[in-house]
C-alpha atoms as a PDB file:
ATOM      1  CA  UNK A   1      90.374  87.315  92.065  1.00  0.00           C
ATOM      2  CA  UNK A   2      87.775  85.026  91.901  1.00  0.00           C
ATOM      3  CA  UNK A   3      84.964  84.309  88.835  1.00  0.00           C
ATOM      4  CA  UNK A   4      84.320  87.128  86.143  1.00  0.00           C
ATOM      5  CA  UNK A   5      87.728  88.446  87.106  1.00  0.00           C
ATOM      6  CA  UNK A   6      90.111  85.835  86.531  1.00  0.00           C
ATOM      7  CA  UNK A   7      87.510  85.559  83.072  1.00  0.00           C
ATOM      8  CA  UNK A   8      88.486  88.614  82.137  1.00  0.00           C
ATOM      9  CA  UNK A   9      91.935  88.685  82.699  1.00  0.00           C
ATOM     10  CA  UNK A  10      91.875  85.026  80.720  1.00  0.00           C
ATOM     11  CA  UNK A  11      90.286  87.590  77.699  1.00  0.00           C
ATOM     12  CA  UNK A  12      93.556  89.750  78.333  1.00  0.00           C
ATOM     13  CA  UNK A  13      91.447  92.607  80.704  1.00  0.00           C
ATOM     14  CA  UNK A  14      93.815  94.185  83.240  1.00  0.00           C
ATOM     15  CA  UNK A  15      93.316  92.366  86.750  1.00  0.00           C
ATOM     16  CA  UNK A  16      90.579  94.418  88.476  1.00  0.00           C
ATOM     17  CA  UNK A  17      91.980  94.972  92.238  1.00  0.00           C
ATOM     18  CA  UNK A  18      89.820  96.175  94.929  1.00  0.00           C
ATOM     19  CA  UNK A  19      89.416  96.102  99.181  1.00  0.00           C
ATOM     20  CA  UNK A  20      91.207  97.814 101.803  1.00  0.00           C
ATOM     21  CA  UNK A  21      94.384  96.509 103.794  1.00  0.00           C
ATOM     22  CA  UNK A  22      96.303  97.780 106.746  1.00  0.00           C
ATOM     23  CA  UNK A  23     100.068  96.229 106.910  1.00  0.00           C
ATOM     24  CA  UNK A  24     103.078  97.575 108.206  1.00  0.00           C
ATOM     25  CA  UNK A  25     106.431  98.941 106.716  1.00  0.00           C
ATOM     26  CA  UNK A  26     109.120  96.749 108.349  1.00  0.00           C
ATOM     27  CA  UNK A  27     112.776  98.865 109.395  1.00  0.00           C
ATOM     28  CA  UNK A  28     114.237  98.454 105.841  1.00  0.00           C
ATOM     29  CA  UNK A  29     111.349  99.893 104.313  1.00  0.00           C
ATOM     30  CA  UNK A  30     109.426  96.399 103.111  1.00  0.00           C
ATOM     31  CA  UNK A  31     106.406  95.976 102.985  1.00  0.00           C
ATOM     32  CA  UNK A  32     104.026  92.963 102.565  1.00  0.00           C
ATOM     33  CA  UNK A  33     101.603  92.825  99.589  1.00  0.00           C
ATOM     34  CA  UNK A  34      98.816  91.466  99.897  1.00  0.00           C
ATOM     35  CA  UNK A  35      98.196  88.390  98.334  1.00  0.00           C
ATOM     36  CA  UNK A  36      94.975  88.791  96.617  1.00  0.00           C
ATOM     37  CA  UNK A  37      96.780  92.023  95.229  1.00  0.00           C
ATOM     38  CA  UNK A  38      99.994  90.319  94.467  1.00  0.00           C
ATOM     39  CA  UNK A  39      98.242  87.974  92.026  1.00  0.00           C
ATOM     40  CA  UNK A  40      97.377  90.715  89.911  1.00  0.00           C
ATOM     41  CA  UNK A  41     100.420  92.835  90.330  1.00  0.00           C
ATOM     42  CA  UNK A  42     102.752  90.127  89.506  1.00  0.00           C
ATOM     43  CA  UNK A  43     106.336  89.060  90.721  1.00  0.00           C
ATOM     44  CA  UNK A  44     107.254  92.746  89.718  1.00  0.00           C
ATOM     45  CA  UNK A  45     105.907  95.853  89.088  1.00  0.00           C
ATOM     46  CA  UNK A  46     106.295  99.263  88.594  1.00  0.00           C
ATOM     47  CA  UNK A  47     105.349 101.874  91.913  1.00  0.00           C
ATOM     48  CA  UNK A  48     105.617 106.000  91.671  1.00  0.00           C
ATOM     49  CA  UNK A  49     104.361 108.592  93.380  1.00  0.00           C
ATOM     50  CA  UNK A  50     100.759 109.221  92.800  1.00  0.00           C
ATOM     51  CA  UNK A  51      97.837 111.934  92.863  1.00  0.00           C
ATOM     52  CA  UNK A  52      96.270 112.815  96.256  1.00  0.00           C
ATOM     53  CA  UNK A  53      99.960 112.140  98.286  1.00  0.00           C
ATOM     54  CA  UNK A  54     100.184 107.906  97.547  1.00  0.00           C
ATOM     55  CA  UNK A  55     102.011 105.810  95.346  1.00  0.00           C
ATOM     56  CA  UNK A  56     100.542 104.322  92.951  1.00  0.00           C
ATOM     57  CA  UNK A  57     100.984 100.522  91.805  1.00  0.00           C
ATOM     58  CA  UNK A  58     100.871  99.448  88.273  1.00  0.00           C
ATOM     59  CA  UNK A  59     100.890  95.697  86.957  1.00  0.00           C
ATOM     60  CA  UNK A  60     103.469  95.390  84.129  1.00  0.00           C
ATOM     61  CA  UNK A  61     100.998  95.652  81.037  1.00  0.00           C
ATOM     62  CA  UNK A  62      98.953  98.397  82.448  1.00  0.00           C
ATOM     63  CA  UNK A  63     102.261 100.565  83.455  1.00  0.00           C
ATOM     64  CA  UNK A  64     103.280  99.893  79.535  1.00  0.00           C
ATOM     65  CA  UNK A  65      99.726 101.166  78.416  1.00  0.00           C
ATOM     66  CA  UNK A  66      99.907 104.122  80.505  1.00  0.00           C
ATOM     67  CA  UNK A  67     103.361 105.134  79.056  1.00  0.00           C
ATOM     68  CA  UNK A  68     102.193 104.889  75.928  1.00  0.00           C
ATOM     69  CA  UNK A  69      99.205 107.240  76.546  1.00  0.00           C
ATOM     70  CA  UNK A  70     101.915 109.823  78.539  1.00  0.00           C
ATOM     71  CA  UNK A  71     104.293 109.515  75.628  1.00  0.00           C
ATOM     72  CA  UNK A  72     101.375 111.312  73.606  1.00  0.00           C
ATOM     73  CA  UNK A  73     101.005 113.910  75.146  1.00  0.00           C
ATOM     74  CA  UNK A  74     102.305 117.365  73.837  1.00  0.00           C
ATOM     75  CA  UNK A  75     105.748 118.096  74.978  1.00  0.00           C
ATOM     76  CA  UNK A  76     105.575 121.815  73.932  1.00  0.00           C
ATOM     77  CA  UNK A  77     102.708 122.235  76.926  1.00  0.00           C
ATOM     78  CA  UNK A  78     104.506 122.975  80.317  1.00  0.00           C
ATOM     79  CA  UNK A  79     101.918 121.234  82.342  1.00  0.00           C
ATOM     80  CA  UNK A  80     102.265 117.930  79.851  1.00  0.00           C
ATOM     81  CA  UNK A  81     106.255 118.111  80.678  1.00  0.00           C
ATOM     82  CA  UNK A  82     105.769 118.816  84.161  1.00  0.00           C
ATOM     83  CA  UNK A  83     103.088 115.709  84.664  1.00  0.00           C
ATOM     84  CA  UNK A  84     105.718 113.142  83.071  1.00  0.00           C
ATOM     85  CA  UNK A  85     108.520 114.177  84.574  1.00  0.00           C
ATOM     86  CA  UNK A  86     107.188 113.764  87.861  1.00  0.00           C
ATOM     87  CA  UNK A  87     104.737 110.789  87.085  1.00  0.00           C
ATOM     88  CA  UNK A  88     108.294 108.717  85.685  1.00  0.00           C
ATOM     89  CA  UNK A  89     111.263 110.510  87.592  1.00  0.00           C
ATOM     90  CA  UNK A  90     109.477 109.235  90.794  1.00  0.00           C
ATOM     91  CA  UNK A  91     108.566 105.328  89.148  1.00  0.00           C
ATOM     92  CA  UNK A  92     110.600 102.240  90.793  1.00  0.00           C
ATOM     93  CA  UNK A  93     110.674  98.930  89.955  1.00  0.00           C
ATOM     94  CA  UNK A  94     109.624  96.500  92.860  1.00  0.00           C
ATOM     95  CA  UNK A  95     110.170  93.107  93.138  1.00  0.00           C
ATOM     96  CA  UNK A  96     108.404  90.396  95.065  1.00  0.00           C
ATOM     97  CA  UNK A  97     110.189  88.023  97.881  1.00  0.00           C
ATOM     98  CA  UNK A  98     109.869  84.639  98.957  1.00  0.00           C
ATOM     99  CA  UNK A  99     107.601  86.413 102.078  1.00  0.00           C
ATOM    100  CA  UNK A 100     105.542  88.521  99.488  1.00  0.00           C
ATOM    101  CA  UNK A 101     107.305  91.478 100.749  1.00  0.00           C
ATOM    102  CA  UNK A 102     108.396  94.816  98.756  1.00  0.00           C
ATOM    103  CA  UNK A 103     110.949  97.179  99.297  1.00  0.00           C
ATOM    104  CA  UNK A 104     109.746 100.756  99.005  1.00  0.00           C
ATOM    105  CA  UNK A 105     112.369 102.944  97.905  1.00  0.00           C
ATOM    106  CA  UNK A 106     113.139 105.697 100.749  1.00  0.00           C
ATOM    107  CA  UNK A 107     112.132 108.916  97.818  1.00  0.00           C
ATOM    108  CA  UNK A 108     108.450 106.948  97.578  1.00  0.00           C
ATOM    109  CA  UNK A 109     108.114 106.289 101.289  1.00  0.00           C
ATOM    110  CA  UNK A 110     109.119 110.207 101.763  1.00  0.00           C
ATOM    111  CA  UNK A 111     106.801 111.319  99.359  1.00  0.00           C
ATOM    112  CA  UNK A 112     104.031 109.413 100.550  1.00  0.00           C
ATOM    113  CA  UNK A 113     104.570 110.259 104.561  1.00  0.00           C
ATOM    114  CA  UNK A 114     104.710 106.295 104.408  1.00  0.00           C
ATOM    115  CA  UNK A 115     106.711 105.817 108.102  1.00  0.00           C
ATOM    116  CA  UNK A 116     105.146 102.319 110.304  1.00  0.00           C
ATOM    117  CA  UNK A 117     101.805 101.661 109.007  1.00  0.00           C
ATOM    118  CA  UNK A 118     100.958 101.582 105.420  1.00  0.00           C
ATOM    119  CA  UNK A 119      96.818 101.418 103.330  1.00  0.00           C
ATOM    120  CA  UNK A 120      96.593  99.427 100.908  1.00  0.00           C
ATOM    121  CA  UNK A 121      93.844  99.670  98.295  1.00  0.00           C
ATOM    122  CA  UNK A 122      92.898  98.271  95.183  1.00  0.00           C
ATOM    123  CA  UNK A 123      91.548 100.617  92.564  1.00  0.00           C
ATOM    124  CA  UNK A 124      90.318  99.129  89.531  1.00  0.00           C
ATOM    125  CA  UNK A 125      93.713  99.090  87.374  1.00  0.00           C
ATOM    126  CA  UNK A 126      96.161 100.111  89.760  1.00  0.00           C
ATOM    127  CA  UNK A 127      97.053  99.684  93.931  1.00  0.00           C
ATOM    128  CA  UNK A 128      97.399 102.678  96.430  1.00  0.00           C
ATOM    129  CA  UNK A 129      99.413 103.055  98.833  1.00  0.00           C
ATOM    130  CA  UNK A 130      98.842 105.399 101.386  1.00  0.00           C
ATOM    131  CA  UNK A 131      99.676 106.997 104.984  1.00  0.00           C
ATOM    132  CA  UNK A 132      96.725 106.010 107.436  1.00  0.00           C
ATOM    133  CA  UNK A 133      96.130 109.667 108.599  1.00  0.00           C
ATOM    134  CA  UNK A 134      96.116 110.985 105.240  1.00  0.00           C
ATOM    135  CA  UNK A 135      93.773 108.083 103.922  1.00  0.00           C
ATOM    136  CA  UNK A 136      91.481 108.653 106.746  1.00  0.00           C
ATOM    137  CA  UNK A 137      90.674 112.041 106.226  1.00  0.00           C
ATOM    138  CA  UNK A 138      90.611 111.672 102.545  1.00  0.00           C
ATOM    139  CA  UNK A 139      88.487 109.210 103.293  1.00  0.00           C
ATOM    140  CA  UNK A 140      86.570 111.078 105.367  1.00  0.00           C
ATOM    141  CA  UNK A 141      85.881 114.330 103.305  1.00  0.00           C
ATOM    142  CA  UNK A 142      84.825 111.999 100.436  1.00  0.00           C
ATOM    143  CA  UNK A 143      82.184 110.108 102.315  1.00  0.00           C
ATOM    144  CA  UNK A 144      81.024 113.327 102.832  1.00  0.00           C
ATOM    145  CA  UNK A 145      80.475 114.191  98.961  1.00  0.00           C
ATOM    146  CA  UNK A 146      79.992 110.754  97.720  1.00  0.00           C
ATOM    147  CA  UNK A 147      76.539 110.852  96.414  1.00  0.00           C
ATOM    148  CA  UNK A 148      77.292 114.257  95.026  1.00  0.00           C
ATOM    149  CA  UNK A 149      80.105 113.087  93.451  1.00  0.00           C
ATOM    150  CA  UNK A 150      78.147 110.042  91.568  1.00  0.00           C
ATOM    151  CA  UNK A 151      75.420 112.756  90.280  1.00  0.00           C
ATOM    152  CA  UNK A 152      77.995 114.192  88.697  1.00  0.00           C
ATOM    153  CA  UNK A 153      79.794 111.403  86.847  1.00  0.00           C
ATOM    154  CA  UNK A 154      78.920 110.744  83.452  1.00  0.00           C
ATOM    155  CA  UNK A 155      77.753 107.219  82.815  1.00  0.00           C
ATOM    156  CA  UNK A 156      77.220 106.266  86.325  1.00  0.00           C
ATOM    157  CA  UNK A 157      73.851 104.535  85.881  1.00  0.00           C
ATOM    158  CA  UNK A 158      74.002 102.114  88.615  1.00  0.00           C
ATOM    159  CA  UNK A 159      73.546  99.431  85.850  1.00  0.00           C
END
């Protein structure tokens, strides 16, 4: 992270990740970070299961700010309940190694279909993880709607 985002993170802006990479689970379940994304994510940092069938990958600071926005919400609402318990029951705590591997805990590579060959993208705030097949056709059908997805975002001026 190169220019206006190590700038921003210097102004205390979350690290803004981003690209595609294609690495492979290792047979205990480790995986290597990339190292672009590993600057951001730090030496650890918190993974759970996320929307769509990945994990997601939260820096430290940004998993704290998004618990704070989740503690917020309304307990009496079923749906609230049923988003947090899944969103933390599912969280895990991963830790860097001297390689710049991670171990994936086996309920998070289950949940994700995660087996040999792992996606990795940076999203803005967060990292995905993903199962190649399943990225690919998400992928896929979204390429498909992308412009008609923009036109329909609020905001998105292009500026």
């Amino acid at each position: 992270m190169e220019g206006k985002g190590r700038d921003l993170e210097a102004q205390g802006a979350s690290p803004l990740f981003m690209g595609e990479y294609r690495h492979s689970l290792d047979e205990k379940g480790r995986l290597i970070m990339p190292a672009r994304l590993r600057e951001g994510l730090g030496d650890t940092f918190v993974v759970t299961k996320g929307l769509d069938q990945c994990l997601f990958a939260y820096p430290q600071e940004e998993w704290k700010k998004l618990q704070l926005k989740l503690q917020k919400l309304p307990f009496t609402q079923a749906n609230a309940r049923a988003f947090v318990r899944f969103f933390f029951s599912g969280a895990a705590e991963c830790s860097v190694d001297k390689q710049g591997r991670i171990s994936l805990p086996a309920h998070l590579r289950e949940y994700a279909r995660l087996e040999k060959d792992v996606v990795i993208l940076g999203v803005g705030s967060r990292v995905e993880l993903w199962d190649p097949q399943v990225w690919d056709a998400y992928a896929q059908e979204t390429a498909q709607q992308y412009a008609a997805i923009a036109e329909q975002l609020v905001g998105l001026d292009g500026s």
